[in-house]
C-alpha atoms as a PDB file:
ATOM      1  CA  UNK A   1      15.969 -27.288  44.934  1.00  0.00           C
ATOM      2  CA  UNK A   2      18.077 -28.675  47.646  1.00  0.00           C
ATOM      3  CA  UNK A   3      20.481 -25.910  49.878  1.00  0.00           C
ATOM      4  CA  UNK A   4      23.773 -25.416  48.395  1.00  0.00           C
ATOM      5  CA  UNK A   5      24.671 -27.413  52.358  1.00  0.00           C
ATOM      6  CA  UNK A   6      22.993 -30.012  51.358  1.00  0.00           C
ATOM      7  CA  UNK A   7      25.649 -32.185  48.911  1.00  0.00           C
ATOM      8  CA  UNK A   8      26.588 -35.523  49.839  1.00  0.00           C
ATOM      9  CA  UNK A   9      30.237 -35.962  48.912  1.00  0.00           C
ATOM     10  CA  UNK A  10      32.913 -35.670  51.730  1.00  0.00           C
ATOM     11  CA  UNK A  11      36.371 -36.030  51.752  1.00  0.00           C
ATOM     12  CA  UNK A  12      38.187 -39.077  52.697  1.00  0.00           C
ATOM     13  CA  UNK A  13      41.864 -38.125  51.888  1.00  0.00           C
ATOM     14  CA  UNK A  14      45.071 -39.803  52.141  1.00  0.00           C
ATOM     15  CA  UNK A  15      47.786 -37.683  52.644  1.00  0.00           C
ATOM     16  CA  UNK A  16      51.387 -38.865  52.675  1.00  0.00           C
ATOM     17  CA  UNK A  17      54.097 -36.804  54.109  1.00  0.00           C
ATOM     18  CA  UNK A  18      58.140 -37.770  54.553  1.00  0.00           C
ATOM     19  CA  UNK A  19      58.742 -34.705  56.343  1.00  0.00           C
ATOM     20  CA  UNK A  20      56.098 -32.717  58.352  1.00  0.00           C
ATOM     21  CA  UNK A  21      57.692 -28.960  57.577  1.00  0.00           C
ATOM     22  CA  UNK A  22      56.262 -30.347  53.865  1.00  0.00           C
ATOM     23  CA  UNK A  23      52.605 -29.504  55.506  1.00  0.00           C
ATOM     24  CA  UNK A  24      53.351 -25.595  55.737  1.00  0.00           C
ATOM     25  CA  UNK A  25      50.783 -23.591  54.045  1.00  0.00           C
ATOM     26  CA  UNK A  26      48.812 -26.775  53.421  1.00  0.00           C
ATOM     27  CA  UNK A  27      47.274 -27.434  56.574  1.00  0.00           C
ATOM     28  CA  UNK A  28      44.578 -24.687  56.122  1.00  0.00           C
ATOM     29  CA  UNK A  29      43.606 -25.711  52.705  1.00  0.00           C
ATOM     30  CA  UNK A  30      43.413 -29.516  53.939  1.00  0.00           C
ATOM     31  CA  UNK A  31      41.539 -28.835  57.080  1.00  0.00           C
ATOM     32  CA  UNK A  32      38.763 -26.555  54.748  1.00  0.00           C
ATOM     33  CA  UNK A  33      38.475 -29.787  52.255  1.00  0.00           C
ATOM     34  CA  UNK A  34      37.524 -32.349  55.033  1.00  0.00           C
ATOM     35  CA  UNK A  35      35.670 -30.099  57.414  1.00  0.00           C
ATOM     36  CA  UNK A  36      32.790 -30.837  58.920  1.00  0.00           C
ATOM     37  CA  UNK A  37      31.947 -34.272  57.705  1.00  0.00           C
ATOM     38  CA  UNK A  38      35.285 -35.681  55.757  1.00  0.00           C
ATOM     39  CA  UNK A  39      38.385 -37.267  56.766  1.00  0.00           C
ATOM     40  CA  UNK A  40      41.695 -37.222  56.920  1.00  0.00           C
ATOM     41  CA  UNK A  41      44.648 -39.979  57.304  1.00  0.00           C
ATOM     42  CA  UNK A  42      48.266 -38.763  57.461  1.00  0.00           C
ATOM     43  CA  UNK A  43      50.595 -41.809  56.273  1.00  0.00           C
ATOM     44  CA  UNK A  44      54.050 -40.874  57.189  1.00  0.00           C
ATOM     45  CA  UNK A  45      56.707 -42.391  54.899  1.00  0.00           C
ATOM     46  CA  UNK A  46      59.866 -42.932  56.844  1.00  0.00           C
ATOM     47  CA  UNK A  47      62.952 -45.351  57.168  1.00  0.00           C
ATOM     48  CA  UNK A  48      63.764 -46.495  60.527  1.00  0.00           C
ATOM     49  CA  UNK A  49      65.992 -43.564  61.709  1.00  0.00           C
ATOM     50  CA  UNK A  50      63.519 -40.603  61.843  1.00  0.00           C
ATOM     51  CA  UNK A  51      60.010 -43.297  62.340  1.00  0.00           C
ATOM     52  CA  UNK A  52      59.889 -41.882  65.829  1.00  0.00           C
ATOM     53  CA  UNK A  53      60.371 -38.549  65.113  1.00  0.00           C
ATOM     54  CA  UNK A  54      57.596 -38.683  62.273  1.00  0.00           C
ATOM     55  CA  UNK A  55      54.625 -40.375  64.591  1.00  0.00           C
ATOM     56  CA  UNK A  56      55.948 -37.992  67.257  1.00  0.00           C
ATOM     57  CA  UNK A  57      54.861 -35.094  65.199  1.00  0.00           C
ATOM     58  CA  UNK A  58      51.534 -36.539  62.998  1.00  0.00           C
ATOM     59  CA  UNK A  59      50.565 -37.434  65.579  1.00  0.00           C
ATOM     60  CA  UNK A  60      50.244 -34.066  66.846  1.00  0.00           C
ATOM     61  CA  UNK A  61      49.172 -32.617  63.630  1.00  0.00           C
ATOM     62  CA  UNK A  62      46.463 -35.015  63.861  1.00  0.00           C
ATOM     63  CA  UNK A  63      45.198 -34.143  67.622  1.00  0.00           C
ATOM     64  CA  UNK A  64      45.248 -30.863  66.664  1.00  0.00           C
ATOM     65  CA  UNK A  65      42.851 -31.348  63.480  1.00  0.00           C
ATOM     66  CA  UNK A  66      40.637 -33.153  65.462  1.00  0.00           C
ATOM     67  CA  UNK A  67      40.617 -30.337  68.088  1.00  0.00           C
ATOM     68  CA  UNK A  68      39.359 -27.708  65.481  1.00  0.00           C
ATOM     69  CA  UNK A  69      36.597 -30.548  64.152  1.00  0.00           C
ATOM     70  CA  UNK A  70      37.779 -32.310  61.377  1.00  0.00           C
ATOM     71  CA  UNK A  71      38.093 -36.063  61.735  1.00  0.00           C
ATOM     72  CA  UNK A  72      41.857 -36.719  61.778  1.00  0.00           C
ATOM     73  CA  UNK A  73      44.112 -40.084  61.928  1.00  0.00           C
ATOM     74  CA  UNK A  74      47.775 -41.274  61.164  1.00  0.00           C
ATOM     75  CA  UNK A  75      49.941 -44.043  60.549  1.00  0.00           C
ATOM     76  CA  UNK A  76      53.372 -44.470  59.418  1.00  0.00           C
ATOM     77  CA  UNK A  77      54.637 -47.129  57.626  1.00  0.00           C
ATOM     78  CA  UNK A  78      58.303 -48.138  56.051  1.00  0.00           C
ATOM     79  CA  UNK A  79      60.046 -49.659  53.172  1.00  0.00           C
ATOM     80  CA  UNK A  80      62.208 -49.384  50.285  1.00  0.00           C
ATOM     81  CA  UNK A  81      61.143 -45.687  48.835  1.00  0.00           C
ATOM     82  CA  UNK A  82      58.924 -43.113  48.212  1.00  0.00           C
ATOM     83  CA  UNK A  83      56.754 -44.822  45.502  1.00  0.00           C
ATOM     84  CA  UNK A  84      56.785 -48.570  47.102  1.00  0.00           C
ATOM     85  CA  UNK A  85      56.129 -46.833  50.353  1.00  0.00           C
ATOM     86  CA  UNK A  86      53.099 -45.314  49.366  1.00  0.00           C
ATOM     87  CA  UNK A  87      52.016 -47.469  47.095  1.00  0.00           C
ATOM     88  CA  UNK A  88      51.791 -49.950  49.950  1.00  0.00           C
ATOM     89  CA  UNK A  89      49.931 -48.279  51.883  1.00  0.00           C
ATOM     90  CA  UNK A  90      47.249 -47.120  49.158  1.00  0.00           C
ATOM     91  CA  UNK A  91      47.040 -51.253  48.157  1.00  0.00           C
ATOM     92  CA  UNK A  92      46.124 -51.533  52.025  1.00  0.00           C
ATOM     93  CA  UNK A  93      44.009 -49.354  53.192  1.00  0.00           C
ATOM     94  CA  UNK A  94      41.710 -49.390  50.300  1.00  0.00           C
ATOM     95  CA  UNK A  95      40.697 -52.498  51.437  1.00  0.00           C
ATOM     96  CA  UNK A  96      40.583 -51.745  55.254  1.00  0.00           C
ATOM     97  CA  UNK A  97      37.800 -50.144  57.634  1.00  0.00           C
ATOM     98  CA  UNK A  98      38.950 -46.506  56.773  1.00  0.00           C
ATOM     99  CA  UNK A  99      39.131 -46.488  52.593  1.00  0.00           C
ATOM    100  CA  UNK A 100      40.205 -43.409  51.167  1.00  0.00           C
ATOM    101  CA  UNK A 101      38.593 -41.481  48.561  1.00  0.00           C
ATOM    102  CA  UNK A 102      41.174 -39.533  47.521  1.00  0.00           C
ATOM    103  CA  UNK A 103      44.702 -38.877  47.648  1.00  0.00           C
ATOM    104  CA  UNK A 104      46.245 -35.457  47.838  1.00  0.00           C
ATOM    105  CA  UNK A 105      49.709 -35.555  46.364  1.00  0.00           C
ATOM    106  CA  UNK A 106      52.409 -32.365  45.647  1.00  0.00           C
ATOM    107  CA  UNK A 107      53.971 -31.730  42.830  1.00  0.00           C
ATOM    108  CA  UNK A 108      57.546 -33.584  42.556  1.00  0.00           C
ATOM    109  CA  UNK A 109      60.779 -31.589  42.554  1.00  0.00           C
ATOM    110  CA  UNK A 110      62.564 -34.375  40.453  1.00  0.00           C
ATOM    111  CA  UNK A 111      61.818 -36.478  37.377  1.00  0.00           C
ATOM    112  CA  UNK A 112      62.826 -39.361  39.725  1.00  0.00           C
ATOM    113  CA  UNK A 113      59.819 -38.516  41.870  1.00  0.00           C
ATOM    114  CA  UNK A 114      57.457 -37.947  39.366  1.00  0.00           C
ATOM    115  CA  UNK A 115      57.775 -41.262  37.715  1.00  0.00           C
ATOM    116  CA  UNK A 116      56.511 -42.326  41.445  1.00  0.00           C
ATOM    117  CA  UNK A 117      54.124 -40.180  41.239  1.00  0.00           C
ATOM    118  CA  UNK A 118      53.256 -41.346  38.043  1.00  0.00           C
ATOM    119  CA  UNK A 119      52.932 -44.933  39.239  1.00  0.00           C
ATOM    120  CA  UNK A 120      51.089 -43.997  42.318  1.00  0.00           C
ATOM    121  CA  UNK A 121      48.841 -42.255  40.199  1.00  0.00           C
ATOM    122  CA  UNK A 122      47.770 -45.043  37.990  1.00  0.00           C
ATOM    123  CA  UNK A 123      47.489 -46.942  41.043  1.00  0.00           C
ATOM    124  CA  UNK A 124      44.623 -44.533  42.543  1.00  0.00           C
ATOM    125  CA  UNK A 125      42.797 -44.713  39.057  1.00  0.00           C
ATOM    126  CA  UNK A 126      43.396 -48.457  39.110  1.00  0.00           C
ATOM    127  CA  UNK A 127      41.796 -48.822  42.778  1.00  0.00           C
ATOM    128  CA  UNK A 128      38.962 -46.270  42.470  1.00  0.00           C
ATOM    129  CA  UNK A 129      40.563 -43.568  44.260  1.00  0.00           C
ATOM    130  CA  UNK A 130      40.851 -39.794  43.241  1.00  0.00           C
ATOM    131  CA  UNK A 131      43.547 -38.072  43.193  1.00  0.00           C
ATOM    132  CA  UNK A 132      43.917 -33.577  44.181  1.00  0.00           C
ATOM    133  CA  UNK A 133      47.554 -33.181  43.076  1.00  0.00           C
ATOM    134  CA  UNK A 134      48.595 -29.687  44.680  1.00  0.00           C
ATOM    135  CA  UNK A 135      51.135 -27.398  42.770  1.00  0.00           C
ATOM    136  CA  UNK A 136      52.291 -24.079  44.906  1.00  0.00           C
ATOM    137  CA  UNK A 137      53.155 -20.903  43.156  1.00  0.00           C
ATOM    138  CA  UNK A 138      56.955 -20.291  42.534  1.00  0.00           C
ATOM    139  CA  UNK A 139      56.565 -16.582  43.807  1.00  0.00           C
ATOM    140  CA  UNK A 140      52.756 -16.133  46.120  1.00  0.00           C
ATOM    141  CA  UNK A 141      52.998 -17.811  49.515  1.00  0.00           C
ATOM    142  CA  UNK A 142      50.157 -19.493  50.243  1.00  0.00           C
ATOM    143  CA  UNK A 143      47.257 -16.927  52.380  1.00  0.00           C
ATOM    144  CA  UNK A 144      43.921 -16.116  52.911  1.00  0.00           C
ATOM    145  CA  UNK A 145      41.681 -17.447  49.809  1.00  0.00           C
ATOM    146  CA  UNK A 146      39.210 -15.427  49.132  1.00  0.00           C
ATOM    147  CA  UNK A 147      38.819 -16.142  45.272  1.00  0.00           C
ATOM    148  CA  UNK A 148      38.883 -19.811  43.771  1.00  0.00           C
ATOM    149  CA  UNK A 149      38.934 -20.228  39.998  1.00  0.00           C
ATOM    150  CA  UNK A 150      37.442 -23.670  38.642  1.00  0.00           C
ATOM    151  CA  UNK A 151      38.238 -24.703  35.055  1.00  0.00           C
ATOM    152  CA  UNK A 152      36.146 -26.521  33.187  1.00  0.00           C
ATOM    153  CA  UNK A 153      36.705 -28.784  30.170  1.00  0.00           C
ATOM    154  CA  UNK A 154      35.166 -27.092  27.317  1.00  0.00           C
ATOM    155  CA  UNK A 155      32.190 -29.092  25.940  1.00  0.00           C
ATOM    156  CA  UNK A 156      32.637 -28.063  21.709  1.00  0.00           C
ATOM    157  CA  UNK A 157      30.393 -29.528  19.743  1.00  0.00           C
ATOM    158  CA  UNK A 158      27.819 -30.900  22.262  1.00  0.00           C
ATOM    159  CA  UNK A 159      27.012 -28.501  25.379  1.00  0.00           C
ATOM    160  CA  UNK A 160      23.951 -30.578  26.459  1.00  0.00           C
ATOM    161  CA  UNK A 161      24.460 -31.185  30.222  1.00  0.00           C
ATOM    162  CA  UNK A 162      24.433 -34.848  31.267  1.00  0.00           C
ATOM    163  CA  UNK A 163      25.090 -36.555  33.875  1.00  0.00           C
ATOM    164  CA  UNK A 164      28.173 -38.000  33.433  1.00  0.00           C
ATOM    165  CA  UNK A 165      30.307 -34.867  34.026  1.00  0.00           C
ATOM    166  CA  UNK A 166      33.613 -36.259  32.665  1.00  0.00           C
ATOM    167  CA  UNK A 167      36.110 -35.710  34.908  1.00  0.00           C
ATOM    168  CA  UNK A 168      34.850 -32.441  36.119  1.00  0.00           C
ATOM    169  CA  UNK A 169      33.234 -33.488  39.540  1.00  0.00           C
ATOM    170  CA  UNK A 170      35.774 -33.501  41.548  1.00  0.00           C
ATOM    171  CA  UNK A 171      37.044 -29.784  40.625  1.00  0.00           C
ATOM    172  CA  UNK A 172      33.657 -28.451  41.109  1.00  0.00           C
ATOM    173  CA  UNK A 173      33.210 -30.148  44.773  1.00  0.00           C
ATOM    174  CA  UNK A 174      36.537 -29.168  45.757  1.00  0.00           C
ATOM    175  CA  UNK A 175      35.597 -25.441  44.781  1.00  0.00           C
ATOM    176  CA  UNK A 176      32.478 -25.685  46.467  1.00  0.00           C
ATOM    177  CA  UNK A 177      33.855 -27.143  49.779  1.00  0.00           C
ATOM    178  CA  UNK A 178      36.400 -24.307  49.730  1.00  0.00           C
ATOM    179  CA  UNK A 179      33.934 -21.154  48.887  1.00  0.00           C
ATOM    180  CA  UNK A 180      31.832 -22.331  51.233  1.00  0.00           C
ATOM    181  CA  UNK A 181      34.480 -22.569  54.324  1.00  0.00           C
ATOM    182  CA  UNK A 182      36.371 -20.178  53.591  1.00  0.00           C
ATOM    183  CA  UNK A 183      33.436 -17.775  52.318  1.00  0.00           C
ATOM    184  CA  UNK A 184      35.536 -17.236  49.350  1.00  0.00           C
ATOM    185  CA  UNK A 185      34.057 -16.195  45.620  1.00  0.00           C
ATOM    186  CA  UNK A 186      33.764 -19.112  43.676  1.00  0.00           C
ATOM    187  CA  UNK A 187      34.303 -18.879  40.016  1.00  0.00           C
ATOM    188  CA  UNK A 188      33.705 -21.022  36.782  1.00  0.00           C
ATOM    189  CA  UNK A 189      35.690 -20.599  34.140  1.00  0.00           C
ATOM    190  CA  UNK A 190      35.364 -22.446  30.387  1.00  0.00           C
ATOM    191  CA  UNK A 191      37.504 -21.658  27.504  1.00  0.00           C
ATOM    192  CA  UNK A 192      36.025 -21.417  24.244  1.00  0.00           C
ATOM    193  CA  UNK A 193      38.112 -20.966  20.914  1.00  0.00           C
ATOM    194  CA  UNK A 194      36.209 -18.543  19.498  1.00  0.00           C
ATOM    195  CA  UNK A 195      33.220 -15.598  19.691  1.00  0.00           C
ATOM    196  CA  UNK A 196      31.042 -17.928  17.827  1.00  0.00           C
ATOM    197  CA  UNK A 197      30.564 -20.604  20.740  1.00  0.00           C
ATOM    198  CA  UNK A 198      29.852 -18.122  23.409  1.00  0.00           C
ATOM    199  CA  UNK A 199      26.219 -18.578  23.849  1.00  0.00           C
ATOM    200  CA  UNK A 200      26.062 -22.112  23.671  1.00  0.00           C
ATOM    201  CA  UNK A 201      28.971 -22.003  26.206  1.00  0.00           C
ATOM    202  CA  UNK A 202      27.378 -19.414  28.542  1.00  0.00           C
ATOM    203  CA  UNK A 203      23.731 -21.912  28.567  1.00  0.00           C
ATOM    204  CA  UNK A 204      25.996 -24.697  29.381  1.00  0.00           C
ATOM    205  CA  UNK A 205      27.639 -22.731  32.768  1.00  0.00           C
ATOM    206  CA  UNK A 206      24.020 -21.512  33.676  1.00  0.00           C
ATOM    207  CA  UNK A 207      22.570 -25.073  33.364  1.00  0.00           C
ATOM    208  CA  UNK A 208      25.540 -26.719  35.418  1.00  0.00           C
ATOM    209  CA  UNK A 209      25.043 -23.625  37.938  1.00  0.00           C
ATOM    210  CA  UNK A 210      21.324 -24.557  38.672  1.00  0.00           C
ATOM    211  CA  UNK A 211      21.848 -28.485  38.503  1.00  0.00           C
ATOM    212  CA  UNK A 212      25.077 -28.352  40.991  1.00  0.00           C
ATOM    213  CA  UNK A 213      23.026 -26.256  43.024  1.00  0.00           C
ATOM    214  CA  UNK A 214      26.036 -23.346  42.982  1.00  0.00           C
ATOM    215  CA  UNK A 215      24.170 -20.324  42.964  1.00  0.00           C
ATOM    216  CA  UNK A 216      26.804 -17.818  44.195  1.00  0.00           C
ATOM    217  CA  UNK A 217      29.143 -19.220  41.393  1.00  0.00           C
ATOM    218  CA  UNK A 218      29.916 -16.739  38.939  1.00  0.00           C
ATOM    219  CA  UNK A 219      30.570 -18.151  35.212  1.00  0.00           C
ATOM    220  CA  UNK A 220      33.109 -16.614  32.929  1.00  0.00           C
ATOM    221  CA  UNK A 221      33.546 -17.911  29.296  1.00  0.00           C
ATOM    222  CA  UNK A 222      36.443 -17.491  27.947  1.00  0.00           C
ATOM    223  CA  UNK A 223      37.968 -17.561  24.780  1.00  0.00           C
ATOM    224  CA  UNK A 224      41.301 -18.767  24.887  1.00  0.00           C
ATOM    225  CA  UNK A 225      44.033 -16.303  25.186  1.00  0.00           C
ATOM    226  CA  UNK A 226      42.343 -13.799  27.226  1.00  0.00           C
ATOM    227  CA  UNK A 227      43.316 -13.458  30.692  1.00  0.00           C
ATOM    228  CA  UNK A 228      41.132 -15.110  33.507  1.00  0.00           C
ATOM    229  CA  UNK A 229      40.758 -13.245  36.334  1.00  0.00           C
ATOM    230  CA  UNK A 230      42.330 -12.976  39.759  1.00  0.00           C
ATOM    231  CA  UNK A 231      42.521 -15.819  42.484  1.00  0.00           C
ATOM    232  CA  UNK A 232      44.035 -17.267  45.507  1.00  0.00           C
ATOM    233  CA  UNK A 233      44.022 -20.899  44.100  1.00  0.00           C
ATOM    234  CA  UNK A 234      43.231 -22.127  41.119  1.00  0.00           C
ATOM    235  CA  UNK A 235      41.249 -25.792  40.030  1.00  0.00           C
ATOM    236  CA  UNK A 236      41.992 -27.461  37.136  1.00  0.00           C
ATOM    237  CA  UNK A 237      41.292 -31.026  36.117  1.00  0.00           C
ATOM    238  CA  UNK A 238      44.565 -33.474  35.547  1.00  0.00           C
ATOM    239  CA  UNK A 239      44.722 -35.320  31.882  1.00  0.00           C
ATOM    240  CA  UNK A 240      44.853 -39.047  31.442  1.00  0.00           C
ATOM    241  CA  UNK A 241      48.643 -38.475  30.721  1.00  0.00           C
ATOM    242  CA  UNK A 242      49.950 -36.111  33.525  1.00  0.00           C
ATOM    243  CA  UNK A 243      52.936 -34.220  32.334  1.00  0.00           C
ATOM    244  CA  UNK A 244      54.373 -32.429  35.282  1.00  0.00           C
ATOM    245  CA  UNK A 245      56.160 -29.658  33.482  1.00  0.00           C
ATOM    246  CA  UNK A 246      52.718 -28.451  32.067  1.00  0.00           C
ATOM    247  CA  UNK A 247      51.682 -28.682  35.425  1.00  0.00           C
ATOM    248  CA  UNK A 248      53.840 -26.436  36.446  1.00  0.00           C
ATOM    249  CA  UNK A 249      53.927 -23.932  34.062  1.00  0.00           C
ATOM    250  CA  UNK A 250      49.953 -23.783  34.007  1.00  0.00           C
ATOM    251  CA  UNK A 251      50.746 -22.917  37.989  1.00  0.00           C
ATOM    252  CA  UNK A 252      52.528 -20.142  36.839  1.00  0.00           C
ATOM    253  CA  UNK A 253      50.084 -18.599  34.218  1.00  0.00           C
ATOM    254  CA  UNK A 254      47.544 -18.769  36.622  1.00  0.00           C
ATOM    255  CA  UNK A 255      49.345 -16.304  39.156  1.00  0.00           C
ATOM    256  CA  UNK A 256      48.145 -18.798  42.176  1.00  0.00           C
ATOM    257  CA  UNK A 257      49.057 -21.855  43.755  1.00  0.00           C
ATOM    258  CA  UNK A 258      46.681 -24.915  42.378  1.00  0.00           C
ATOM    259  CA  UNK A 259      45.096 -27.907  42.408  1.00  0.00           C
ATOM    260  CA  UNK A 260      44.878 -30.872  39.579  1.00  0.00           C
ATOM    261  CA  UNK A 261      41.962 -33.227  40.088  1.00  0.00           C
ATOM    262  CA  UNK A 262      41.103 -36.563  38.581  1.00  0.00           C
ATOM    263  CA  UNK A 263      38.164 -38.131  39.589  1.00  0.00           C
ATOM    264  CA  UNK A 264      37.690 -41.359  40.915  1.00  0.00           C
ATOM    265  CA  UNK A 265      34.147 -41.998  39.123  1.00  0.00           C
ATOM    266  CA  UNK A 266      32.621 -42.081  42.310  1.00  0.00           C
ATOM    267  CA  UNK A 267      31.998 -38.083  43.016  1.00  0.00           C
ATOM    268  CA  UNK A 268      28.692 -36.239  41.796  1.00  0.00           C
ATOM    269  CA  UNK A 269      29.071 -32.777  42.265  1.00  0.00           C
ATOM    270  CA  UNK A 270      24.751 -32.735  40.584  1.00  0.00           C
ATOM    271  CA  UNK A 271      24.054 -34.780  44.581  1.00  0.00           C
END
């Protein structure tokens, strides 16, 4: 079997920020995604009165990535709002030089913004991007992460491992990524409804342990209703139709700050 090192999927994420006190507490967690091999492009979102002030400061942000290894770039661009703003640059650059593979987004405050959101989502799915939607705790600043929690989709009836994951890739190499650079416990978690599909359940974890080469990962089935245990962040996949208030209040059950994946169909956490 190959080193747990040895997987082949790195980051390429877009980032889009309005207002750079937005990155605090993030910039750890984005620098641990990317590092050593990914890449990361800031796209500031501005109209024309604070444009200077923004590519003053990403473009510090983004020297000071690249000082502490992680590839690191920016660009700013301008128009009528949030949504058409970054929806314009996500049309362009997934056809330029530099094509991101994902786009990290944060939860919206408003219903306005999460109909953007919304949009820009579909857009990503649309274009063959992924998309790591990040939703902080209400009461735990973000710290040191020592414990991630992955969820996995539970499998009931058939718990034959293929392949085709279904949307579960990107959790699991997003998990990995951050055990490994943060040297933080990594574990698997998959909800069962009842005693009965326990065994089948725990077979399935052990199988996807060995194929996803995740040795260190400890899996935890878990029937549903029964607490989960303790972490700094928390990985969960994001549904077809994203509903933000159950994003939020699955942030707050889980007693961390988290992070909603949907694949692009592009990732293989098995390579």
């Amino acid at each position: 079997l190959a080193a747990p090192q040895d997987k082949t999927w790195k980051a390429s994420l877009l980032l889009p920020v309005e207002d750079p006190v937005e990155l605090k507490g993030l910039i750890h967690l984005i620098h641990d995604v990317v590092f050593p091999k990914g890449f990361i492009m800031f796209l500031g979102l501005t109209g024309s009165s604070r444009r200077e002030r923004l590519k003053d400061r990403l473009s510090t942000i983004a020297q000071a990535f690249r000082e502490e290894g992680a590839f690191a770039s920016w660009a700013v661009v301008r128009s009528g709002s949030f949504g058409d703003n970054l929806g314009a640059g996500l049309e362009a650059l997934t056809g330029s030089f530099f094509r991101p593979n994902t786009v990290f987004l944060t939860r919206p405050k408003t219903e306005e913004r999460g109909e953007e959101l919304q949009s820009i989502i579909e857009l990503a799915r649309d274009k063959g991007v992924g998309v790591v939607l990040y939703s902080p705790h209400p009461e735990r600043e973000p710290g040191p992460i020592k414990t991630v929690n992955v969820w996995l989709q539970n499998r009931a009836p058939r718990w034959e491992l293929h392949a085709d994951l279904g949307n579960q890739d990107l959790c699991l190499l997003l998990g990995y990524k951050l055990s490994r650079n943060r040297d933080a416990r990594l574990n698997l978690l998959l909800p069962v409804d009842s005693e009965e599909e326990q065994v089948r359940a725990q077979s399935y974890l052990e199988s996807l342990r060995s194929m996803a080469r995740l040795p260190d990962a400890a899996g935890h089935v878990i029937i549903v209703g029964e607490p989960e245990p303790a972490a700094d962040l928390t990985i969960h996949h994001l549904p077809e139709d994203v509903d933000f208030t159950w994003v939020r209040t699955t942030t707050e059950t889980s007693g961390s700050s988290c992070l909603f994946t949907h694949d692009s169909g592009l990732e293989n956490a098995l390579v």
